[in-house]
C-alpha atoms as a PDB file:
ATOM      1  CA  UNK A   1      -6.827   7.871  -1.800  1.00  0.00           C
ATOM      2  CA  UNK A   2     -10.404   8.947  -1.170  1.00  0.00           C
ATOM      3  CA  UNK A   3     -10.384  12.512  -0.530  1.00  0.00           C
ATOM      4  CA  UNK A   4     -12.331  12.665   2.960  1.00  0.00           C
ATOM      5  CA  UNK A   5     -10.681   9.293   3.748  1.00  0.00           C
ATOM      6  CA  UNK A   6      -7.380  10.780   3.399  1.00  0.00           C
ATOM      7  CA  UNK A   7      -8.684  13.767   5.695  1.00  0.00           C
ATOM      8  CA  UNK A   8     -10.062  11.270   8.397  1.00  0.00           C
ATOM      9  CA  UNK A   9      -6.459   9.419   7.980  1.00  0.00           C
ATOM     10  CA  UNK A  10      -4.362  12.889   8.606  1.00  0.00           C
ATOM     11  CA  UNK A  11      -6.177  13.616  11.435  1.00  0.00           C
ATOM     12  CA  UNK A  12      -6.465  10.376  12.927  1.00  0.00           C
ATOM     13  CA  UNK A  13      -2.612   9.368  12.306  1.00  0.00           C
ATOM     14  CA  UNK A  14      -1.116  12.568  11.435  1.00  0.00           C
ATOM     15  CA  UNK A  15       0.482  11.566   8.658  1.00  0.00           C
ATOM     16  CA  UNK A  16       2.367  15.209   8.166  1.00  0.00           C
ATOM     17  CA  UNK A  17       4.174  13.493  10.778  1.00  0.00           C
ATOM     18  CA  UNK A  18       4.588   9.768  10.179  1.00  0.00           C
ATOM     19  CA  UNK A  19       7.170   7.565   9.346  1.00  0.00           C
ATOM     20  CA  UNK A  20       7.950   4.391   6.911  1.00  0.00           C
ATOM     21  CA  UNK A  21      10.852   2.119   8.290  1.00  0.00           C
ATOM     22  CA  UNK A  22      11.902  -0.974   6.101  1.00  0.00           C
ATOM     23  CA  UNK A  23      14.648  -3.636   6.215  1.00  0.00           C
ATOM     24  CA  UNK A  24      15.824  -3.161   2.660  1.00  0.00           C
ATOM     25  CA  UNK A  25      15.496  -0.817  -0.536  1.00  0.00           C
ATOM     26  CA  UNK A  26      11.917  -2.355  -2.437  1.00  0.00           C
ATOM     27  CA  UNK A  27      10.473  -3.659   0.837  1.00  0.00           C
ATOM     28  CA  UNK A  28       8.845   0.184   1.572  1.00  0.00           C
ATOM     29  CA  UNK A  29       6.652  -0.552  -2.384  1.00  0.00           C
ATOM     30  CA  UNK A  30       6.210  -3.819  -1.328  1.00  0.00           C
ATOM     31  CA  UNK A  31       4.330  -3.359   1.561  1.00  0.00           C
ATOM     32  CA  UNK A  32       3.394   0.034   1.581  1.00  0.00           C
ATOM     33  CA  UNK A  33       3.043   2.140  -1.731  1.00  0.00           C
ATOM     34  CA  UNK A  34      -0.276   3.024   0.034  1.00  0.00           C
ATOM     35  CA  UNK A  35       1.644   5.581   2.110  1.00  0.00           C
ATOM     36  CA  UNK A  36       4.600   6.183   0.240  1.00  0.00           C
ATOM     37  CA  UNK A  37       3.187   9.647  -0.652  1.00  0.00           C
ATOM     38  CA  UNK A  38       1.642  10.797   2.477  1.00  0.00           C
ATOM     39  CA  UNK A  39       4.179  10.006   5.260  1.00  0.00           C
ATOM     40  CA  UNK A  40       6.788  12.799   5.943  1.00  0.00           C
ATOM     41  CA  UNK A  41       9.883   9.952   5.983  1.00  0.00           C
ATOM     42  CA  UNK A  42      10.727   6.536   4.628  1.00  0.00           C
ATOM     43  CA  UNK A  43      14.086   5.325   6.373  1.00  0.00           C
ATOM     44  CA  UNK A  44      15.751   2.247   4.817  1.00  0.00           C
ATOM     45  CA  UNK A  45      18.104   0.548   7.237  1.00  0.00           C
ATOM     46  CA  UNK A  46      20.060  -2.142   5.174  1.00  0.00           C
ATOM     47  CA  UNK A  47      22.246  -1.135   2.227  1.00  0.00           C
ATOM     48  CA  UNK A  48      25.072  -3.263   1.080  1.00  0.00           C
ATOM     49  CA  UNK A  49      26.199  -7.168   2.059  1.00  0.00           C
ATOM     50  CA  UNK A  50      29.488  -8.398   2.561  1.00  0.00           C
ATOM     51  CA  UNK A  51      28.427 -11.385   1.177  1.00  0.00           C
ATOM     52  CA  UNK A  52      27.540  -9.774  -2.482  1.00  0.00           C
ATOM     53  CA  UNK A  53      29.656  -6.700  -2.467  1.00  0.00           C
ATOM     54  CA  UNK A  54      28.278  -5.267  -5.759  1.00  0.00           C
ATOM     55  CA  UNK A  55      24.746  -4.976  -4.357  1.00  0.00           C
ATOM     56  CA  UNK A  56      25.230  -1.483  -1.755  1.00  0.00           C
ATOM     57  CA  UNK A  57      26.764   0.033  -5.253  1.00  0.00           C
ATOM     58  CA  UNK A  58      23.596  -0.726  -6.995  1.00  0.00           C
ATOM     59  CA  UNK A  59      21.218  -0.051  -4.574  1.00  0.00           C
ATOM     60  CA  UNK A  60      23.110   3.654  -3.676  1.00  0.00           C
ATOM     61  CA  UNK A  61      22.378   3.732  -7.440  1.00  0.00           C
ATOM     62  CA  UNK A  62      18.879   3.229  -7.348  1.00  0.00           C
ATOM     63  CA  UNK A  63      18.039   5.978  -4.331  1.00  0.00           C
ATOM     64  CA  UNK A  64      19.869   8.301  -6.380  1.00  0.00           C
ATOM     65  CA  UNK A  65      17.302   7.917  -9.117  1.00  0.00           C
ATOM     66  CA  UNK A  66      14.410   7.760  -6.693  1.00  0.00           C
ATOM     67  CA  UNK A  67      11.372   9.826  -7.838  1.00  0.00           C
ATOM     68  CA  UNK A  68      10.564  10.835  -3.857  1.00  0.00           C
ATOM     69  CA  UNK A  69      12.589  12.915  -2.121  1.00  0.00           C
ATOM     70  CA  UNK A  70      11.654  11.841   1.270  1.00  0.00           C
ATOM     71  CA  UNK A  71      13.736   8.316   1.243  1.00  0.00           C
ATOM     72  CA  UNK A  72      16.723   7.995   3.517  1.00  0.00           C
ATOM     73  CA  UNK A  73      19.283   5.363   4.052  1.00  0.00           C
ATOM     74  CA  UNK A  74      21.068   4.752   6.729  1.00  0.00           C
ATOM     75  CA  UNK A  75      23.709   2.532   4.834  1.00  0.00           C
ATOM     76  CA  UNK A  76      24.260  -0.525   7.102  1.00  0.00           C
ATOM     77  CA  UNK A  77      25.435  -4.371   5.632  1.00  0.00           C
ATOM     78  CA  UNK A  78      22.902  -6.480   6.563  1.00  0.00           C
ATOM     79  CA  UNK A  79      23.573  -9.594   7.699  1.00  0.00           C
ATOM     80  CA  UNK A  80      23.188 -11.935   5.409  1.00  0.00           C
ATOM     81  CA  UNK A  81      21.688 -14.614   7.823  1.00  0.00           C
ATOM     82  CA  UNK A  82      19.665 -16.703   4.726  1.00  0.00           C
ATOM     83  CA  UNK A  83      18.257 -19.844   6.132  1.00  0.00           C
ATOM     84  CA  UNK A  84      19.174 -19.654   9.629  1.00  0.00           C
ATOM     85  CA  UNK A  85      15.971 -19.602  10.992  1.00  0.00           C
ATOM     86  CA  UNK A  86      13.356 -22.031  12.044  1.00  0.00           C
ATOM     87  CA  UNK A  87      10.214 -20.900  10.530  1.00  0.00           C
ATOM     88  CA  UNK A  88       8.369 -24.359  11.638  1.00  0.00           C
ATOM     89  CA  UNK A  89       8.889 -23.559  15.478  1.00  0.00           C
ATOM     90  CA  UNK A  90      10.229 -20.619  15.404  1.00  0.00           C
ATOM     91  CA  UNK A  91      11.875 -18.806  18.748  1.00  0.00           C
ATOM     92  CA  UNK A  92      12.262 -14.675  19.533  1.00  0.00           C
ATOM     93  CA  UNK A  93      14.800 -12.904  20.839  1.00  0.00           C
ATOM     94  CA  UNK A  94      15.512  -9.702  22.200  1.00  0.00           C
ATOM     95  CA  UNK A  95      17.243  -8.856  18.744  1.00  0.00           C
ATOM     96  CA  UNK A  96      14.595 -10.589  16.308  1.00  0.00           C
ATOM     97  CA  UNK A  97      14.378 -14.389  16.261  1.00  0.00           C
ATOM     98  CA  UNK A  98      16.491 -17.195  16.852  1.00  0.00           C
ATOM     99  CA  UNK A  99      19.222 -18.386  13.845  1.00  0.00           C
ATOM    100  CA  UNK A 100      20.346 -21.546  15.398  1.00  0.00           C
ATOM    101  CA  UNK A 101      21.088 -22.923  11.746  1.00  0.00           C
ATOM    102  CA  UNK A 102      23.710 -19.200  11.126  1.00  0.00           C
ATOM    103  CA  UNK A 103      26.063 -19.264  14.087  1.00  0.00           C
ATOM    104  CA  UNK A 104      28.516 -17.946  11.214  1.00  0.00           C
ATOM    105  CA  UNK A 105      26.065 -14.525  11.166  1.00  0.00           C
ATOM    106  CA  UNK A 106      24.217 -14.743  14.276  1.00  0.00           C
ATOM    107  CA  UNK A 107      26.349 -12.047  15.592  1.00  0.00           C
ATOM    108  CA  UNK A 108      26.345  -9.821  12.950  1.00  0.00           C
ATOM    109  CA  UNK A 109      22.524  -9.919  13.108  1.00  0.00           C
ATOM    110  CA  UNK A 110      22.090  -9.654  16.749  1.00  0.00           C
ATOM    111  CA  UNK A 111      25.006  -6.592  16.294  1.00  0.00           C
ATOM    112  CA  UNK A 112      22.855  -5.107  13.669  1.00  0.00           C
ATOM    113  CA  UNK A 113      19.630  -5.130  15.948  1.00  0.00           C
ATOM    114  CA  UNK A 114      21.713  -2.318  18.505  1.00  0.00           C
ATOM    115  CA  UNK A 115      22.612  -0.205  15.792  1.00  0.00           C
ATOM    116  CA  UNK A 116      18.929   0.309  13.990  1.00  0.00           C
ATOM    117  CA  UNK A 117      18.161   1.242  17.653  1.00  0.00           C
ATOM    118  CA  UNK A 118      20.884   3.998  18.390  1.00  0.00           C
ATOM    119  CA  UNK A 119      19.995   5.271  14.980  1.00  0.00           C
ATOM    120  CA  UNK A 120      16.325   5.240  14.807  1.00  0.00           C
ATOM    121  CA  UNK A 121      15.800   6.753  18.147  1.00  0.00           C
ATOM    122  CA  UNK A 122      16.889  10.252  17.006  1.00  0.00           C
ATOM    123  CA  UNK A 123      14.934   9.500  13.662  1.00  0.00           C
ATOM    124  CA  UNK A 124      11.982   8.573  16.268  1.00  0.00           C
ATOM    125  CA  UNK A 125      11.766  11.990  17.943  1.00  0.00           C
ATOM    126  CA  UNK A 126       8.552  13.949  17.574  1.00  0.00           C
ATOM    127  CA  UNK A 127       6.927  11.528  15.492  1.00  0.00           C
ATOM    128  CA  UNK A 128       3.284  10.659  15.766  1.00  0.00           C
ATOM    129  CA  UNK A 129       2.899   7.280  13.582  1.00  0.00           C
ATOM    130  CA  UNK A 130       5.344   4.808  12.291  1.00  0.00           C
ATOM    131  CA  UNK A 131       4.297   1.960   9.210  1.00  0.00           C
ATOM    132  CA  UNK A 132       6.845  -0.854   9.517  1.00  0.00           C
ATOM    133  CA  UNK A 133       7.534  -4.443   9.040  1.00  0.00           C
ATOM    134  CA  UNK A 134       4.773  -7.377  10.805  1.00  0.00           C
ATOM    135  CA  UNK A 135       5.848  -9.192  13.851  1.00  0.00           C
ATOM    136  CA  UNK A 136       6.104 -12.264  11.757  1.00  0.00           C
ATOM    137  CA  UNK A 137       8.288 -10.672   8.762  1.00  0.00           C
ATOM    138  CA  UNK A 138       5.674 -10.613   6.196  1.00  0.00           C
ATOM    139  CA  UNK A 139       6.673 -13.865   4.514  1.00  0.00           C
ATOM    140  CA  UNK A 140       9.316 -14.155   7.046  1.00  0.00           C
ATOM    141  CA  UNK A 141      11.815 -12.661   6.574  1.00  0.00           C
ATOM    142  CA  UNK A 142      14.334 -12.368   9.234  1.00  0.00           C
ATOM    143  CA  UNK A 143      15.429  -8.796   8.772  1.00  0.00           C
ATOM    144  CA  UNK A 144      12.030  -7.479   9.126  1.00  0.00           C
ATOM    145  CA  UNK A 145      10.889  -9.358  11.952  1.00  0.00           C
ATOM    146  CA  UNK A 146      14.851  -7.626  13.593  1.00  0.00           C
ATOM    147  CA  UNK A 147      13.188  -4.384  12.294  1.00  0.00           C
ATOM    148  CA  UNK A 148       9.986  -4.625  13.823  1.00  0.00           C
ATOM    149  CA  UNK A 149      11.398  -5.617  17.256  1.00  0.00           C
ATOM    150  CA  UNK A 150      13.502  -2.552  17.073  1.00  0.00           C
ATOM    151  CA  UNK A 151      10.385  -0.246  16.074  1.00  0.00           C
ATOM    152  CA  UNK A 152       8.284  -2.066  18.937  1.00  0.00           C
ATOM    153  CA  UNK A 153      11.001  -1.616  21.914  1.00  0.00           C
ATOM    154  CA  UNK A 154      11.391   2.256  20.431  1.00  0.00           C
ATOM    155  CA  UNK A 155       7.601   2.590  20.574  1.00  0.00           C
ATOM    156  CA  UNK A 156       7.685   2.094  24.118  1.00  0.00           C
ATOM    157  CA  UNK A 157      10.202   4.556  24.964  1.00  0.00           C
ATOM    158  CA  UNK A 158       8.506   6.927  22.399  1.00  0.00           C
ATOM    159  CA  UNK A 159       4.913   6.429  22.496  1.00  0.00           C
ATOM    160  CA  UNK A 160       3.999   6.745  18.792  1.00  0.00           C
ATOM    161  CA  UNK A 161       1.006   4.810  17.276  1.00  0.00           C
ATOM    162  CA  UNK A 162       2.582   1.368  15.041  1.00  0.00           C
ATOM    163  CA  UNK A 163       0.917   0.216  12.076  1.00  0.00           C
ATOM    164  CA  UNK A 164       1.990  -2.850   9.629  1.00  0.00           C
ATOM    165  CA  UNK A 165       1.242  -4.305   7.083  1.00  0.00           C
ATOM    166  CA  UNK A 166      -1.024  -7.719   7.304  1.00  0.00           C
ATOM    167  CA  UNK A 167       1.033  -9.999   4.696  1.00  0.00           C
ATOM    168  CA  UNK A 168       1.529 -12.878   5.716  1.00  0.00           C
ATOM    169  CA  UNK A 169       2.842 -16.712   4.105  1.00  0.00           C
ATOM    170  CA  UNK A 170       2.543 -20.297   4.921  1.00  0.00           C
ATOM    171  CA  UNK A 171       6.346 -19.775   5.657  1.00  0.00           C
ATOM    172  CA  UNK A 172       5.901 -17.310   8.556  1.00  0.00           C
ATOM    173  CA  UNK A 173       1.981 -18.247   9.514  1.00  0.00           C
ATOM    174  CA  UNK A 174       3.383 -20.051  13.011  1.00  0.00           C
ATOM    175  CA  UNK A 175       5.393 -16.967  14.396  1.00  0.00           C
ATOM    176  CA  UNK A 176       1.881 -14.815  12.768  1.00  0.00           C
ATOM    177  CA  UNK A 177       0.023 -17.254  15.130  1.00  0.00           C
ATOM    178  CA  UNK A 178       2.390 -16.324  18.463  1.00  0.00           C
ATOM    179  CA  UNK A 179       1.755 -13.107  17.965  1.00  0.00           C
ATOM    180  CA  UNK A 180      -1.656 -13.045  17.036  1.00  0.00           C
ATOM    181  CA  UNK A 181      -2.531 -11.003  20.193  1.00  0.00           C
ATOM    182  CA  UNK A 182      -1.055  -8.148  18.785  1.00  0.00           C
ATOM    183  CA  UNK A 183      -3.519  -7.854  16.380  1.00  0.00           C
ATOM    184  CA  UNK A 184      -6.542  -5.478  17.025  1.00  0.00           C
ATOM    185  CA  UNK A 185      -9.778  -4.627  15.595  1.00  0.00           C
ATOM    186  CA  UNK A 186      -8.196  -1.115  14.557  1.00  0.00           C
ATOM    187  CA  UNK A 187      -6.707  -1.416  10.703  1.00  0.00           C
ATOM    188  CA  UNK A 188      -6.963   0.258   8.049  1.00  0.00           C
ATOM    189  CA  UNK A 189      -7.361  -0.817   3.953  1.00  0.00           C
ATOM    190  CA  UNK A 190      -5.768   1.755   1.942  1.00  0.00           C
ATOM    191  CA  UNK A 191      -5.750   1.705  -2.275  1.00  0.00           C
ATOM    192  CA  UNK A 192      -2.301   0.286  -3.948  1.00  0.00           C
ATOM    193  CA  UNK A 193       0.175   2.862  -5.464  1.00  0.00           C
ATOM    194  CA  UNK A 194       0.530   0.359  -8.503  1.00  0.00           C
ATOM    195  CA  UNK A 195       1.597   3.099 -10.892  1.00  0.00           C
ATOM    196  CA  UNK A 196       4.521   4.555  -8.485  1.00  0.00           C
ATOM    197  CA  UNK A 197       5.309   1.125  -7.549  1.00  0.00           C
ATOM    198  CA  UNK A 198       5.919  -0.177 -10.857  1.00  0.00           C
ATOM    199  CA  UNK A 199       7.827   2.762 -11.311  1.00  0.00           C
ATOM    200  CA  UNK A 200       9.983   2.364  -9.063  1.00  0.00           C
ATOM    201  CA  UNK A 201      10.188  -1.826  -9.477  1.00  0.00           C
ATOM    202  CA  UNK A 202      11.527  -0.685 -13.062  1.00  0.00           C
ATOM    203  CA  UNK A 203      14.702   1.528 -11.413  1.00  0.00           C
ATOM    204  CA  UNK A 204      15.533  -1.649  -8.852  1.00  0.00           C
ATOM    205  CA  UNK A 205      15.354  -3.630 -11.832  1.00  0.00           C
ATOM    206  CA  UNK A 206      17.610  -1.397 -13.818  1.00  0.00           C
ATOM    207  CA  UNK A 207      20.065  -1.038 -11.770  1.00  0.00           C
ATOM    208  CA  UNK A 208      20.329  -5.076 -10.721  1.00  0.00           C
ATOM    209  CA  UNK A 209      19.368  -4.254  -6.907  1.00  0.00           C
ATOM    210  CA  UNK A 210      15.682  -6.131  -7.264  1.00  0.00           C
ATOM    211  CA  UNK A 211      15.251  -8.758  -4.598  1.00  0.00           C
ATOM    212  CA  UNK A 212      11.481  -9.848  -5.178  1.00  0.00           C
ATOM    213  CA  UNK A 213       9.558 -11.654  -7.790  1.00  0.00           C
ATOM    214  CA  UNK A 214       9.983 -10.476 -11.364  1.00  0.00           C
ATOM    215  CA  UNK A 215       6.404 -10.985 -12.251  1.00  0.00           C
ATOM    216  CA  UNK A 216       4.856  -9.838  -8.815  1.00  0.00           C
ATOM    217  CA  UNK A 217       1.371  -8.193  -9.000  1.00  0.00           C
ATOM    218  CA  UNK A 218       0.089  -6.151  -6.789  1.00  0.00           C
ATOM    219  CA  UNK A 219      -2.636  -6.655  -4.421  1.00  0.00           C
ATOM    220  CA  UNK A 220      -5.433  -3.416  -5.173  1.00  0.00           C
ATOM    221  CA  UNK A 221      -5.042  -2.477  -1.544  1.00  0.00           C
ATOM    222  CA  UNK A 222      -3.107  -2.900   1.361  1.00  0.00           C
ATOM    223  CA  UNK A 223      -4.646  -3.461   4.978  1.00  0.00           C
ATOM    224  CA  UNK A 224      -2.425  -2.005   7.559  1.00  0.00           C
ATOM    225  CA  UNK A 225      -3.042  -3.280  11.442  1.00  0.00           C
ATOM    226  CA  UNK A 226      -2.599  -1.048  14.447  1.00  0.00           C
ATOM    227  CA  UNK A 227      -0.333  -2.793  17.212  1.00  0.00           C
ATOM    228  CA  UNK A 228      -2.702  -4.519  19.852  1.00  0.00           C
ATOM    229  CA  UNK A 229       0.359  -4.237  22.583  1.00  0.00           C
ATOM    230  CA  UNK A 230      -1.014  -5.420  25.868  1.00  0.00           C
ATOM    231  CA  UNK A 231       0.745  -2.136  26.927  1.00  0.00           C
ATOM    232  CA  UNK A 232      -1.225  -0.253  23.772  1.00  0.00           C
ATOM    233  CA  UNK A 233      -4.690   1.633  24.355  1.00  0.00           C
ATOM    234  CA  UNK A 234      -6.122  -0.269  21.022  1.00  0.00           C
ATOM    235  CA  UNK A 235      -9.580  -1.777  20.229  1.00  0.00           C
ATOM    236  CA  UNK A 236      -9.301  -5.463  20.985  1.00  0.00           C
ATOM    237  CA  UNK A 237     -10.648  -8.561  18.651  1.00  0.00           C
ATOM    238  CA  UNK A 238     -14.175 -10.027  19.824  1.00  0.00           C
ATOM    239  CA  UNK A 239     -14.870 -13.399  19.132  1.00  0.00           C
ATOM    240  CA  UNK A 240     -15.535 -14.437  15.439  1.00  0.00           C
ATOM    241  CA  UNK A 241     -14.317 -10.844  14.477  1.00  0.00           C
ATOM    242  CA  UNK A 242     -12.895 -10.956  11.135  1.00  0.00           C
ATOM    243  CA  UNK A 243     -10.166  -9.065   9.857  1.00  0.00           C
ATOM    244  CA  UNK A 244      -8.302  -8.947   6.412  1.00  0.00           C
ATOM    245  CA  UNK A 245      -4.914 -10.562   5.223  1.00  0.00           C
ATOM    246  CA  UNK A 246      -3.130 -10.828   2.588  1.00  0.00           C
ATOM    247  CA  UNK A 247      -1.786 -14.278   1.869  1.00  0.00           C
ATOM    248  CA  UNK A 248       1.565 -15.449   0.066  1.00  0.00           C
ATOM    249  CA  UNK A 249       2.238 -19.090  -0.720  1.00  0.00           C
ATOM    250  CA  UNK A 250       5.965 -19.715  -1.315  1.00  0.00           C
ATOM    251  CA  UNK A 251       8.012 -22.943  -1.087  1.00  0.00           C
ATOM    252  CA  UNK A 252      10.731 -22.572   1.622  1.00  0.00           C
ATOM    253  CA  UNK A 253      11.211 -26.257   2.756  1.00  0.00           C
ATOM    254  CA  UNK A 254      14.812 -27.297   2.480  1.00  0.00           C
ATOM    255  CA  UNK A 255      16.093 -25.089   0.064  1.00  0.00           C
ATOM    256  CA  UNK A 256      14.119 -22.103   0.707  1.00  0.00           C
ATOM    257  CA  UNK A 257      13.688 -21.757  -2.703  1.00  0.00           C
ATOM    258  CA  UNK A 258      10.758 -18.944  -3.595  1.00  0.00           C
ATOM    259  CA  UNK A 259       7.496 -19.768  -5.476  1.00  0.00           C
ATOM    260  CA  UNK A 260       5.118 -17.813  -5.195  1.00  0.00           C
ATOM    261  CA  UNK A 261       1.283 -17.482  -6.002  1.00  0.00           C
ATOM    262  CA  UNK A 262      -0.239 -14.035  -4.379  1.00  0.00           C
ATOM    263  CA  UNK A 263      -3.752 -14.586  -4.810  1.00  0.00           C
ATOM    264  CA  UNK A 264      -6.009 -17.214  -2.848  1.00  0.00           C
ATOM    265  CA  UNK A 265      -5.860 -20.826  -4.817  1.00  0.00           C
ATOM    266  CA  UNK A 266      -7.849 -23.709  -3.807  1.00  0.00           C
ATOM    267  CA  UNK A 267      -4.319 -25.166  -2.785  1.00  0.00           C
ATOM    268  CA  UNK A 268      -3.850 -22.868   0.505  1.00  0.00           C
ATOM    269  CA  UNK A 269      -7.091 -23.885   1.935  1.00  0.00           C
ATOM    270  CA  UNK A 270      -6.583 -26.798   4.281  1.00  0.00           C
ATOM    271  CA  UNK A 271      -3.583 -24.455   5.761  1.00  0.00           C
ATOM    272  CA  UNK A 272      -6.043 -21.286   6.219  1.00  0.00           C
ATOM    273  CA  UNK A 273      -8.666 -23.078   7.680  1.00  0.00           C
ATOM    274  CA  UNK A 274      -6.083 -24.748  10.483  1.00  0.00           C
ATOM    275  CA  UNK A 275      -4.980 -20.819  11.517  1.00  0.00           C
ATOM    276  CA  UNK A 276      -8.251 -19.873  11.548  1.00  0.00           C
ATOM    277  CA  UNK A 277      -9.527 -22.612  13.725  1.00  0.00           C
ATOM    278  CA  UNK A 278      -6.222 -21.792  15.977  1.00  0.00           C
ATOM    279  CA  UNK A 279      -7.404 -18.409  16.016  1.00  0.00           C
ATOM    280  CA  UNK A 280     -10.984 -19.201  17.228  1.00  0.00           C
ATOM    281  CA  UNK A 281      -9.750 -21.480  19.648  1.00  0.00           C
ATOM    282  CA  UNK A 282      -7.267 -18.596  20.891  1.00  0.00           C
ATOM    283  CA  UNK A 283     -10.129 -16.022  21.292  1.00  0.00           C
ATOM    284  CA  UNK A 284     -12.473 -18.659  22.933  1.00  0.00           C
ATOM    285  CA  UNK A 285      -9.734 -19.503  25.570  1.00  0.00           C
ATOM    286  CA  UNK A 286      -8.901 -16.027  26.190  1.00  0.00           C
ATOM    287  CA  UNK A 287     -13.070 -14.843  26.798  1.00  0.00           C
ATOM    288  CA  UNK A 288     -13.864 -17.876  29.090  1.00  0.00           C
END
């Protein structure tokens, strides 16, 4: 990180006294090796699954080798709730979003939502920033949109500035559209951590805990977006404003089965220019 960037960024976000809160061990270099280095915290929430019992073990086994000595765990199952949403019109909860297609899990995920809280809330104290998952998942996922909802209600309670990550995939780009008046004008595009990343990619790897794409690459920077709450004090989006993010095309129909192509491919652009044209229209409807 530029040197009187980073300055501007400590002052601005106090990062001496910020937080990173993820679903599961590899989401924090995922989404935010920008950070990793700077914030004072990076909490992990989810652990082990009932489901596969040998993956807590490995995981455990991974934070034990982990090169930063600011990660934390707080070592609950999550809930294993694969393919229970409805990503085409997809519905929120209190809790996360709806799972109509898990009724087998549903409780153990809306269970899990009320525990993050009671535990993050005393994590929460006295903090000034917290980096965590998108309103919309990233790719959609259903863990980190639970994750984000629990950040979000604990923001209001707590008052601390939220920042996420702008990933985003043609899986999860009509719950990114519901929410796209939480964006603001206000983000943020920080350089990759490739080297710690990939450093750390090798230990999940090692120890069998890896949950992504084996030949992911890494974007050179990430653009983070500061919450645009109705309730928030943020820089609103004029008109035709543009801001940056990062697309993912994966295959999810049916099977849910991940492919994946992270950089822009003639392929994606029919479905960028309709969420761009929903955006406009959004903006236009909301100045007139």
């Amino acid at each position: 990180m530029d040197t009187k960037f980073r300055a501007v960024m400590m002052d601005k976000y106090e990062l001496g006294k910020s937080i990173i809160i993820v679903a599961h061990p590899d989401d924090e270099i995922l989404w935010f090796s920008s950070v990793m280095e700077q914030v004072n915290k990076i909490i992990i929430c989810f652990l082990g699954s009932l489901r596969k019992p040998d993956l807590g073990p490995s995981r455990k086994a991974a934070l034990d080798r982990y090169p930063l000595l600011n990660v934390t765990c707080l070592d609950i199952n999550q809930s294993d709730i694969f393919g229970g949403a409805n990503w085409i019109n997809p519905t929120l909860t209190d809790y996360g979003i709806a799972v109509p297609n898990r009724p087998d899990s549903a409780s153990i995920y809306r269970n899990n939502y009320f525990e993050v809280r009671q535990r993050l809330a005393q994590e929460l104290l006295g903090v000034s920033t917290v980096f965590s998952h998108n309103p919309w998942g990233e790719y959609g996922n259903k863990e980190h949109v639970q994750i984000y909802r629990v950040v979000k209600d604990l923001q209001r309670e707590l008052n601390f500035k939220l920042l996420f990550p702008s990933y985003f995939s043609n899986k999860s780009s009509s719950l990114m559209l519901q929410n796209i008046d939480r964006v603001g004008s206000d983000t943020i595009v920080l350089k990759t951590d490739i080297v710690l990343a990939t450093q750390i990619k090798k230990i999940y790897q090692e120890c069998n805990c890896w949950t992504w794409y084996n030949n992911w690459e890494w974007l050179s920077e990430d653009t983070f977006i500061r919450e645009q709450g109705r309730e928030d004090a943020c820089v609103p989006l004029k008109e035709f404003e543009v801001f940056p993010l990062n697309f993912i095309q994966i295959s999810f129909v049916s099977t849910e089965k991940r492919v994946f192509k992270n950089k822009l491919v003639p392929a994606i652009t029919e479905r960028l220019t309709y969420i761009i044209k929903k955006i406009v229209t959004y903006f236009r409807t909301k100045t007139n």
